[in-house]
Protein backbone atom coordinates (compact mmCIF):
# COMPACT_ATOMS: atom_id res chain seq x y z
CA UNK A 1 186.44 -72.41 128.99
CA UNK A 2 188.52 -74.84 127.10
CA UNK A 3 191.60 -75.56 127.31
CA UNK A 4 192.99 -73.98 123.70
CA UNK A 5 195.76 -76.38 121.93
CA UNK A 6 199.24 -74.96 121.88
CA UNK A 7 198.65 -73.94 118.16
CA UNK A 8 195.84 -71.52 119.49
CA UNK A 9 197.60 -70.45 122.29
CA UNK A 10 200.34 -69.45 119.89
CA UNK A 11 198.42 -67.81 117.58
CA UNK A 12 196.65 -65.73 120.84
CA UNK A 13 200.75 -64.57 121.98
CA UNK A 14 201.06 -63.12 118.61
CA UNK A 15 203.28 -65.71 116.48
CA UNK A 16 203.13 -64.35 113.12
CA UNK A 17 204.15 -67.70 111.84
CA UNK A 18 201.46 -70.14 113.10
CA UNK A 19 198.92 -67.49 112.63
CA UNK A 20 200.30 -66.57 109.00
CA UNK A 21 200.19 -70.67 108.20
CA UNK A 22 196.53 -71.29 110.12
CA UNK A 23 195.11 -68.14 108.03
CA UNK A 24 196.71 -69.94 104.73
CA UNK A 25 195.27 -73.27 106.34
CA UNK A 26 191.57 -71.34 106.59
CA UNK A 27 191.31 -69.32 103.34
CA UNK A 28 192.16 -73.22 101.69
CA UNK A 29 189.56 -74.57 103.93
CA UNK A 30 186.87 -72.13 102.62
CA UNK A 31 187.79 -72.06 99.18
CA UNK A 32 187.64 -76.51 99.08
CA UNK A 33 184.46 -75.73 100.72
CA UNK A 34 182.94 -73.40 98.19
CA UNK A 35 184.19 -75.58 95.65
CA UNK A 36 187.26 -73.50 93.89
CA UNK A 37 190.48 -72.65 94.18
CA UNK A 38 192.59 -69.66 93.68
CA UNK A 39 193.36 -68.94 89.78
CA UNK A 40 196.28 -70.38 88.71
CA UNK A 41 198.64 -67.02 86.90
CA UNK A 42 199.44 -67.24 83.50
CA UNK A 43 202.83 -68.56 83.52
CA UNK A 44 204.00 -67.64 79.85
CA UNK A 45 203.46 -63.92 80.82
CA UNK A 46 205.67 -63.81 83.45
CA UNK A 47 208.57 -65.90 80.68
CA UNK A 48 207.25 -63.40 78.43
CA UNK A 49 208.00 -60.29 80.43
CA UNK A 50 211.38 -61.33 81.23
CA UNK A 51 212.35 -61.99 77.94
CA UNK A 52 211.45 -58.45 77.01
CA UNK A 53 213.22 -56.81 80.02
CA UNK A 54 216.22 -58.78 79.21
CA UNK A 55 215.95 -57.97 75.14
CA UNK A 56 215.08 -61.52 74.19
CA UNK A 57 212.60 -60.27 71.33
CA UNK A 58 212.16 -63.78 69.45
CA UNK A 59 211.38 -65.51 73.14
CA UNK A 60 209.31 -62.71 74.31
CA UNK A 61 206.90 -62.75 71.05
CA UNK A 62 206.44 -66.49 71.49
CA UNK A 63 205.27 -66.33 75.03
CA UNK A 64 203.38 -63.52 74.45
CA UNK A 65 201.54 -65.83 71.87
CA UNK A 66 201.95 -68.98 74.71
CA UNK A 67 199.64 -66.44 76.76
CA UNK A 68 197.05 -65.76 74.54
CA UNK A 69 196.62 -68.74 74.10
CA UNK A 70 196.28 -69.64 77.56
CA UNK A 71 193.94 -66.64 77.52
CA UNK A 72 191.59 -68.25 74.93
CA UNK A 73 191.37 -71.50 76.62
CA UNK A 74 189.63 -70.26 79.79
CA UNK A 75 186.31 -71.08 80.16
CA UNK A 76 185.54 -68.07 83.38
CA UNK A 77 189.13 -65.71 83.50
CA UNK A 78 188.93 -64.30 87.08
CA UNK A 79 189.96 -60.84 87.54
CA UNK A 80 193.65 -61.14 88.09
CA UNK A 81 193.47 -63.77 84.82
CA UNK A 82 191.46 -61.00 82.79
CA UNK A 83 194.10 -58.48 83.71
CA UNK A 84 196.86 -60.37 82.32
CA UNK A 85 195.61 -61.60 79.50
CA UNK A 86 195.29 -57.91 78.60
CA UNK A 87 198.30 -57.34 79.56
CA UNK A 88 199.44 -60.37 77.03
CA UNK A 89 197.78 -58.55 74.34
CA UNK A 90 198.28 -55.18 74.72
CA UNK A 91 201.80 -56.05 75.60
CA UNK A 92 202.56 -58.16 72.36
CA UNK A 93 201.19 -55.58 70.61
CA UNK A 94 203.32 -52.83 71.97
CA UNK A 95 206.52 -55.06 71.85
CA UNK A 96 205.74 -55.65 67.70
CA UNK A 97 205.49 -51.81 67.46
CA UNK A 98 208.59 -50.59 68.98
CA UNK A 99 211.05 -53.41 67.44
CA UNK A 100 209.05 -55.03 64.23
CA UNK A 101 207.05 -53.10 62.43
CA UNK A 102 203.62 -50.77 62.53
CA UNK A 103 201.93 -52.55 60.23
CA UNK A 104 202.11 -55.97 62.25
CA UNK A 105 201.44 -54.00 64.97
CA UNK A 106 198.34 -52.59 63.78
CA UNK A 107 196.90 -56.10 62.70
CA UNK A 108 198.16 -57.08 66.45
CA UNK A 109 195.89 -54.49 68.18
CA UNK A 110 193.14 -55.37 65.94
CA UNK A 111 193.24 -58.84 67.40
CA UNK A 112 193.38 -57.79 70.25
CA UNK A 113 190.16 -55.83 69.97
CA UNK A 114 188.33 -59.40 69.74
CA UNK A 115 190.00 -61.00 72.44
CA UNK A 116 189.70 -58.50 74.88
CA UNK A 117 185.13 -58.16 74.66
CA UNK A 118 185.50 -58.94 78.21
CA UNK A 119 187.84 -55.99 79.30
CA UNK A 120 185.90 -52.42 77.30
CA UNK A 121 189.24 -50.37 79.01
CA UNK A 122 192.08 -53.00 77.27
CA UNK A 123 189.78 -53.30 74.10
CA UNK A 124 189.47 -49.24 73.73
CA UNK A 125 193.22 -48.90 74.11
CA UNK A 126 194.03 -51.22 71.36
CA UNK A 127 191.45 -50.16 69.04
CA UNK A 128 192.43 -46.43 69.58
CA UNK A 129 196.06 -47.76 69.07
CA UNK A 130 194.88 -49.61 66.15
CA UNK A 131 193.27 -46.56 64.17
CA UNK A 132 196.19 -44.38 65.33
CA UNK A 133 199.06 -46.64 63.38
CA UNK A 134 196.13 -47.18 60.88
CA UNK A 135 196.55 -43.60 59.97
CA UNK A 136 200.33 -43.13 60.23
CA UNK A 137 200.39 -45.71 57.52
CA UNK A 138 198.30 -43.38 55.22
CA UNK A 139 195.33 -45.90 55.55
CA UNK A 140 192.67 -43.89 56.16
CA UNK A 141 189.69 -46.03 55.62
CA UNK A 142 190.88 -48.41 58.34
CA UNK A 143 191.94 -45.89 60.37
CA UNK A 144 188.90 -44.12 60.78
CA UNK A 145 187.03 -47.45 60.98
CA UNK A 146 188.40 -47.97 64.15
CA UNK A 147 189.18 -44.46 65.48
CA UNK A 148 185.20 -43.91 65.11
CA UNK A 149 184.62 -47.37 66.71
CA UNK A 150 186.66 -46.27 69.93
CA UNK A 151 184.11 -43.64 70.20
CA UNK A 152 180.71 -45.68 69.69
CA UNK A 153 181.81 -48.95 70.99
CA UNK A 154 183.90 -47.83 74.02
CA UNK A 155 182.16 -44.42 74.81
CA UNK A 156 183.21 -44.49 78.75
CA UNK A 157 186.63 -45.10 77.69
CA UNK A 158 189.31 -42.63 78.17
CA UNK A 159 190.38 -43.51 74.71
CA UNK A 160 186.95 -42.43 73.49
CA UNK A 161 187.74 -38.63 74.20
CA UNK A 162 191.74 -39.50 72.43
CA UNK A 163 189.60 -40.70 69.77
CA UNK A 164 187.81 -37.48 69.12
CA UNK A 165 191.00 -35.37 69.68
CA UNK A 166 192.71 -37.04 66.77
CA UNK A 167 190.25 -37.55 64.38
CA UNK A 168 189.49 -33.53 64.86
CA UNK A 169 193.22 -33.06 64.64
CA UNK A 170 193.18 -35.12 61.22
CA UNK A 171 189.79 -34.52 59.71
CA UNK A 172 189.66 -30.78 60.11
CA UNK A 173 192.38 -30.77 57.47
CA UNK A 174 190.13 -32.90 54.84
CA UNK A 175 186.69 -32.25 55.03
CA UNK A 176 185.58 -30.43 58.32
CA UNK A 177 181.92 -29.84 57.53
CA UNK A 178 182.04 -33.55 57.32
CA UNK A 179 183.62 -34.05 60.23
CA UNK A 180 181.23 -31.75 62.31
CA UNK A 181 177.89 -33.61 60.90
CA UNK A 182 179.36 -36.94 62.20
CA UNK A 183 180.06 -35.50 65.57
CA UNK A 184 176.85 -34.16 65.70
CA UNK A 185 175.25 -37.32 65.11
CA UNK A 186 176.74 -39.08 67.37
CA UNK A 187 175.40 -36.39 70.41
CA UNK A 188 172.21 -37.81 70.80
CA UNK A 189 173.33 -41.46 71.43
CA UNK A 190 175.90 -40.90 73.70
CA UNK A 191 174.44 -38.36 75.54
CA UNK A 192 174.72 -40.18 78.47
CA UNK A 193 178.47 -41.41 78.30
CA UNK A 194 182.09 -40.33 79.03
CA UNK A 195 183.14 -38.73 75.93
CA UNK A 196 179.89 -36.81 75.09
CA UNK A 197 181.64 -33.18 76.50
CA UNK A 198 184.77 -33.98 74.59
CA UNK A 199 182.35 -33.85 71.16
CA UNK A 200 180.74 -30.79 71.86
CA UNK A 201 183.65 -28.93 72.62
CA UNK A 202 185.27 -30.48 69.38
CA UNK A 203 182.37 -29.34 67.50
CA UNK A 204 182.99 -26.00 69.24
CA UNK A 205 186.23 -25.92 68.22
CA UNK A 206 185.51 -26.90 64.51
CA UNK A 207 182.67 -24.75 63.89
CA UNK A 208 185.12 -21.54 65.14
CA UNK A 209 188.35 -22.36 63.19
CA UNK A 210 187.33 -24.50 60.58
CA UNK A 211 183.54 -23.32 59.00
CA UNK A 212 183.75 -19.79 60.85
CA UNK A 213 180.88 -20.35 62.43
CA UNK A 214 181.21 -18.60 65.86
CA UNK A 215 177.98 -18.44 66.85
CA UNK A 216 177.70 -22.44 66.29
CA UNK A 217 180.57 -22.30 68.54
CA UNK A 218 179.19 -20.60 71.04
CA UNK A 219 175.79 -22.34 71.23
CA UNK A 220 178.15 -25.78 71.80
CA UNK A 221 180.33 -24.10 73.97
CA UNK A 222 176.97 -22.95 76.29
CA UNK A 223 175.66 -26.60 75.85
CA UNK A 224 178.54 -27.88 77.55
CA UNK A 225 178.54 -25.93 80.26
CA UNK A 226 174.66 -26.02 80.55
CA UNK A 227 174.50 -30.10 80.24
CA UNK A 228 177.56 -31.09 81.59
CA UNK A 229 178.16 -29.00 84.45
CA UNK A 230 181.01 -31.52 86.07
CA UNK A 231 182.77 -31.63 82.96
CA UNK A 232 186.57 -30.71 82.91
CA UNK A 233 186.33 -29.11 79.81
CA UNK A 234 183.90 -26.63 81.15
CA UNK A 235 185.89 -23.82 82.66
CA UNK A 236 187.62 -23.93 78.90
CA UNK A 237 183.87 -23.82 77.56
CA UNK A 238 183.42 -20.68 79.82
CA UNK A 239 186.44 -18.79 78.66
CA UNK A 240 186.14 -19.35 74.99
CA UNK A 241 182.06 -18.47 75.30
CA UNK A 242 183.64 -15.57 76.89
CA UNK A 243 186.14 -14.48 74.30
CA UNK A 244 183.54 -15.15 71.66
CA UNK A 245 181.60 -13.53 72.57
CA UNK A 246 183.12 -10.15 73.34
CA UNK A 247 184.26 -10.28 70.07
CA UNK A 248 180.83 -10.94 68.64
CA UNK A 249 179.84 -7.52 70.56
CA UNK A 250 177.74 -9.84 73.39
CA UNK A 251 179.59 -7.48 76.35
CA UNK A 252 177.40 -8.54 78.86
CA UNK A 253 177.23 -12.14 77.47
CA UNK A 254 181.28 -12.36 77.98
CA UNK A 255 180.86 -10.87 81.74
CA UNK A 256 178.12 -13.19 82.37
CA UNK A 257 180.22 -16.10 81.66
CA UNK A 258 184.03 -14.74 83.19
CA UNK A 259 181.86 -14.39 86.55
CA UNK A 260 180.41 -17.83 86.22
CA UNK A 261 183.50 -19.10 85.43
CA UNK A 262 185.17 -17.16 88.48
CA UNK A 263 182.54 -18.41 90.75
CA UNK A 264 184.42 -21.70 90.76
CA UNK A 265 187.34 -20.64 92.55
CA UNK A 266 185.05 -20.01 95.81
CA UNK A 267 184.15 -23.74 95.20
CA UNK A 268 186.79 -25.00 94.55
CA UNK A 269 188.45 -22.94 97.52
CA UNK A 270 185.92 -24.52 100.17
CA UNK A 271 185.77 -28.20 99.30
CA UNK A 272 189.65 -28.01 98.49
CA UNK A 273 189.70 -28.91 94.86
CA UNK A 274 192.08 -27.16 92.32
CA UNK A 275 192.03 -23.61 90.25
CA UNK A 276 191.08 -23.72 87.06
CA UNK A 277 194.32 -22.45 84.80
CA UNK A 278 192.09 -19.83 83.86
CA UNK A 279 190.76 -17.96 86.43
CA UNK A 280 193.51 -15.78 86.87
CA UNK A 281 193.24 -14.42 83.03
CA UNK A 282 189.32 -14.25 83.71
CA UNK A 283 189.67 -11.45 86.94
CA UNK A 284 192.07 -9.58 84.88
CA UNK A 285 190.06 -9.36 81.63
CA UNK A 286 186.66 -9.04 83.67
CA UNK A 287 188.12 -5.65 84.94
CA UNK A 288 189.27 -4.16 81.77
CA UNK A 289 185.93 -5.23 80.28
CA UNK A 290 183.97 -3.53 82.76
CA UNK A 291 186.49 0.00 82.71
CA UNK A 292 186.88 -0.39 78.97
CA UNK A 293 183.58 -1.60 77.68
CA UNK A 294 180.86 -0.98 80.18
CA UNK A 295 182.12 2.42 81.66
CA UNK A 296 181.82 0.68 85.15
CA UNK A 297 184.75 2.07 87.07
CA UNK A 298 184.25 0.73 90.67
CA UNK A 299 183.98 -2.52 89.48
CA UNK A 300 186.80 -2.76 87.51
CA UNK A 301 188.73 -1.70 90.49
CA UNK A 302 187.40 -4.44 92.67
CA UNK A 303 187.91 -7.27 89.70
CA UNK A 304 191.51 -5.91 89.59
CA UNK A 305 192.46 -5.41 92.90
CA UNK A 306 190.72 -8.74 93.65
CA UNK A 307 193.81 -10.57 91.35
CA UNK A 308 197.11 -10.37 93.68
CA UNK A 309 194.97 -11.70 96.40
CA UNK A 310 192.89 -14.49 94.82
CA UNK A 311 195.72 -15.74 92.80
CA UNK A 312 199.39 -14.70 94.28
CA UNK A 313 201.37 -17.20 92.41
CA UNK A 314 199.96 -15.43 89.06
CA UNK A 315 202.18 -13.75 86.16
CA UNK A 316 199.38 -11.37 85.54
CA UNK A 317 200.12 -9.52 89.43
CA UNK A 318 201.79 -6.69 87.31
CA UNK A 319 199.06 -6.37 84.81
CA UNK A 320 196.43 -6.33 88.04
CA UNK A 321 198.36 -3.52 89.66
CA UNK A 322 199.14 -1.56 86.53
CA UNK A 323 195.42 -1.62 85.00
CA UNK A 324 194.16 -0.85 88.64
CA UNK A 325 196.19 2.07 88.50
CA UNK A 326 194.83 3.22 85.40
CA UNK A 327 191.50 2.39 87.09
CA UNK A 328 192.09 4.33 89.85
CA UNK A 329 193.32 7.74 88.02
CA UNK A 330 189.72 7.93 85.99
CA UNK A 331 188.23 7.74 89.67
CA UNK A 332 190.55 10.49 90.57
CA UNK A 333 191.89 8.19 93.35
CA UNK A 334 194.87 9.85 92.57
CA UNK A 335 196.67 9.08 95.78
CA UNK A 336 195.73 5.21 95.36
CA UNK A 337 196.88 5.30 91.71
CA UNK A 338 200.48 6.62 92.81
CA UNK A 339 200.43 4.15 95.66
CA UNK A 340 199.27 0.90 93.27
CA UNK A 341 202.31 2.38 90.97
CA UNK A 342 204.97 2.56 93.91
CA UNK A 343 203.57 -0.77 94.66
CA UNK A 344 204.02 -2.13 90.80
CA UNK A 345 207.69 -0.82 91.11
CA UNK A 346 208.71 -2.43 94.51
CA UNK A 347 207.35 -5.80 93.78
CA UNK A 348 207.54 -6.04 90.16
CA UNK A 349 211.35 -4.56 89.43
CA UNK A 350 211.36 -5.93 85.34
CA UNK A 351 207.93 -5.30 84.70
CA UNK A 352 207.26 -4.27 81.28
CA UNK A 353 205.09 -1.26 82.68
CA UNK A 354 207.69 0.22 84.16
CA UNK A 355 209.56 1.14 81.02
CA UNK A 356 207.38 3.56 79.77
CA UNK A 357 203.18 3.23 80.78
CA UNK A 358 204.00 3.34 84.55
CA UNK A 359 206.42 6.07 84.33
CA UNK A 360 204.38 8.17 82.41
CA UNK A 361 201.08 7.23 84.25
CA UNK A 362 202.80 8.50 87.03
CA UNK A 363 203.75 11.81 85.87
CA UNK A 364 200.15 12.76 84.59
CA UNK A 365 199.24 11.69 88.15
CA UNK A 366 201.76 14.01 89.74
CA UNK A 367 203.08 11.08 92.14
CA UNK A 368 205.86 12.03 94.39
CA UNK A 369 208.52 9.70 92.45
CA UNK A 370 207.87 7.75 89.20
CA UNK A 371 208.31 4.10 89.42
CA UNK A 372 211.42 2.98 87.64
């Protein structure tokens, strides 16, 4: 073999030096090769972001303009360049609303809507931004111009979904049934995007509180979970379809659903995913449904018993114990009723039930002592 040259030798031993400087010395190598270089940054961001940390404003607004202009004077931005030149826009724009005014501002994000074709995230946050200040001026045309643009331009955008929250939040207050046919005409199209759960469940929610429409509601609500099974918004689906409709008189409708939706926690147990915030409210109003409403004792007492194991960090543990009590005295379990209430009162010390329903559950029951 050769005889290597000192500088390889040294790089073999392990100087971090020589073999930081050779790989610097390679990487330039290739890149002359290939015929580019490494993109230069865009030095009036970096003036511009000191300026602001330092509370410069007048400096910081002119570099931020220096920038932009940089911006609009590349001919192929590389990914680092098309980063900050969002960053110079959305930046700008952010700096004008805190310390000048919204309305500057406003016409700042809207600029940087055109600038920023290249970059759909940076473009959706300022238009979003855009209709949002729109609005808080009381300009509602504008506003909703670009609020409804965030949605059909930018449909993959989390400002998409922000979008539909807050032109629900502000149209169900002027014309709902409006509101609800442009939704729905937008489900077809964007089908296939980001944001198409976050209208149906708006539409859900509309159609219930708005136009009374439950049954609209629910349909959406089953659409959602039916066509968008990954959503995040579907254990909420699952709970509301399940609340609707018990109180449309669809018993076995509402069970159907509070067991699909509890069928997640195994899931989400095995492939170590999180708990839906609702699961623990499902198991508790899956047993009283099936005691209560279906006349289906046993089961109740499994749902409820089921709760201070599945879910131990829950506030509904008392609840659990206290309705599988009740449970257990129409089996005539009575000595598991009296135990579940002994159980209640140990664990539970200040629990509601134990001011009046558990003590006087337990006397009925004949327990030894009554919780207290």
């Amino acid at each position: 073999m050769a005889e290597h040259s000192p500088h390889l030798r040294a790089f073999a031993a392990g100087d971090g030096r020589v073999r930081a400087a050779l790989a610097v010395a390679a990487l330039a190598l290739l890149l002359g090769a290939l015929g580019c270089s490494a993109p230069a940054r865009i030095n009036a961001l970096a003036t511009a972001e000191a300026a602001e940390q330092r509370g410069d404003l007048a400096v910081a607004l002119a570099a931020y303009r220096d920038a932009q202009a940089a911006c609009a004077a590349l001919s192929a931005p590389g990914y680092r360049q098309q980063q900050e030149c969002a960053d110079a826009y959305l930046q700008h724009a952010e700096l004008i609303e805190h310390e000048v005014s919204a309305e500057d501002a406003a016409a700042a994000y809207e600029r940087a809507v055109q600038a920023l074709a290249h970059a759909p995230g940076a473009a959706a946050t300022a238009a979003y931004r855009a209709g949002r200040l729109r609005l808080q001026l009381g300009q509602d045309q504008l506003a909703y111009t670009w609020l409804w643009r965030t949605v059909t331009d930018y449909p993959d955008q989390a400002h998409a979904v922000d979008a539909v929250e807050l032109l629900r939040a502000d149209g169900r207050q002027r014309n709902p049934e409006q509101l609800y046919a442009a939704y729905a005409s937008l489900l077809t199209p964007l089908a296939a995007t980001e944001v198409a759960d976050a209208l149906l469940y708006a539409m859900a929610e509309v159609a219930e509180h708005d136009l009374q429409r439950p049954d609209t509601a629910l349909a959406m609500y089953d659409k959602l979970v039916t066509d968008y099974p990954d959503s995040a918004r579907r254990d909420d689906a699952w709970w509301q379809g399940a609340r609707i409709a018990r109180e449309r008189g669809d018993i076995r409708g509402a069970v159907r659903r509070l067991r699909a939706l509890l069928a997640t926690r195994e899931v989400s147990h095995l492939i170590g995913s999180y708990f839906s915030v609702h699961l623990d409210d499902a198991q508790l109003a899956l047993g009283r449904i099936l005691r209560d409403e279906l006349g289906d004792l046993a089961g109740a007492a499994a749902a409820l018993a089921r709760l201070p194991d599945d879910y131990p960090d829950s506030i509904l543990i008392d609840d659990a114990r206290f309705e599988l009590a009740r449970t257990l005295a129409q089996l005539d379990e009575r000595a598991r009723a009296c135990q579940t209430l002994a159980e209640l009162a140990r664990r539970h010390p200040h629990s509601r039930y134990l001011r009046e329903d558990a003590p006087s559950l337990s006397r009925s029951l004949g327990c030894a002592s009554a919780p207290r």
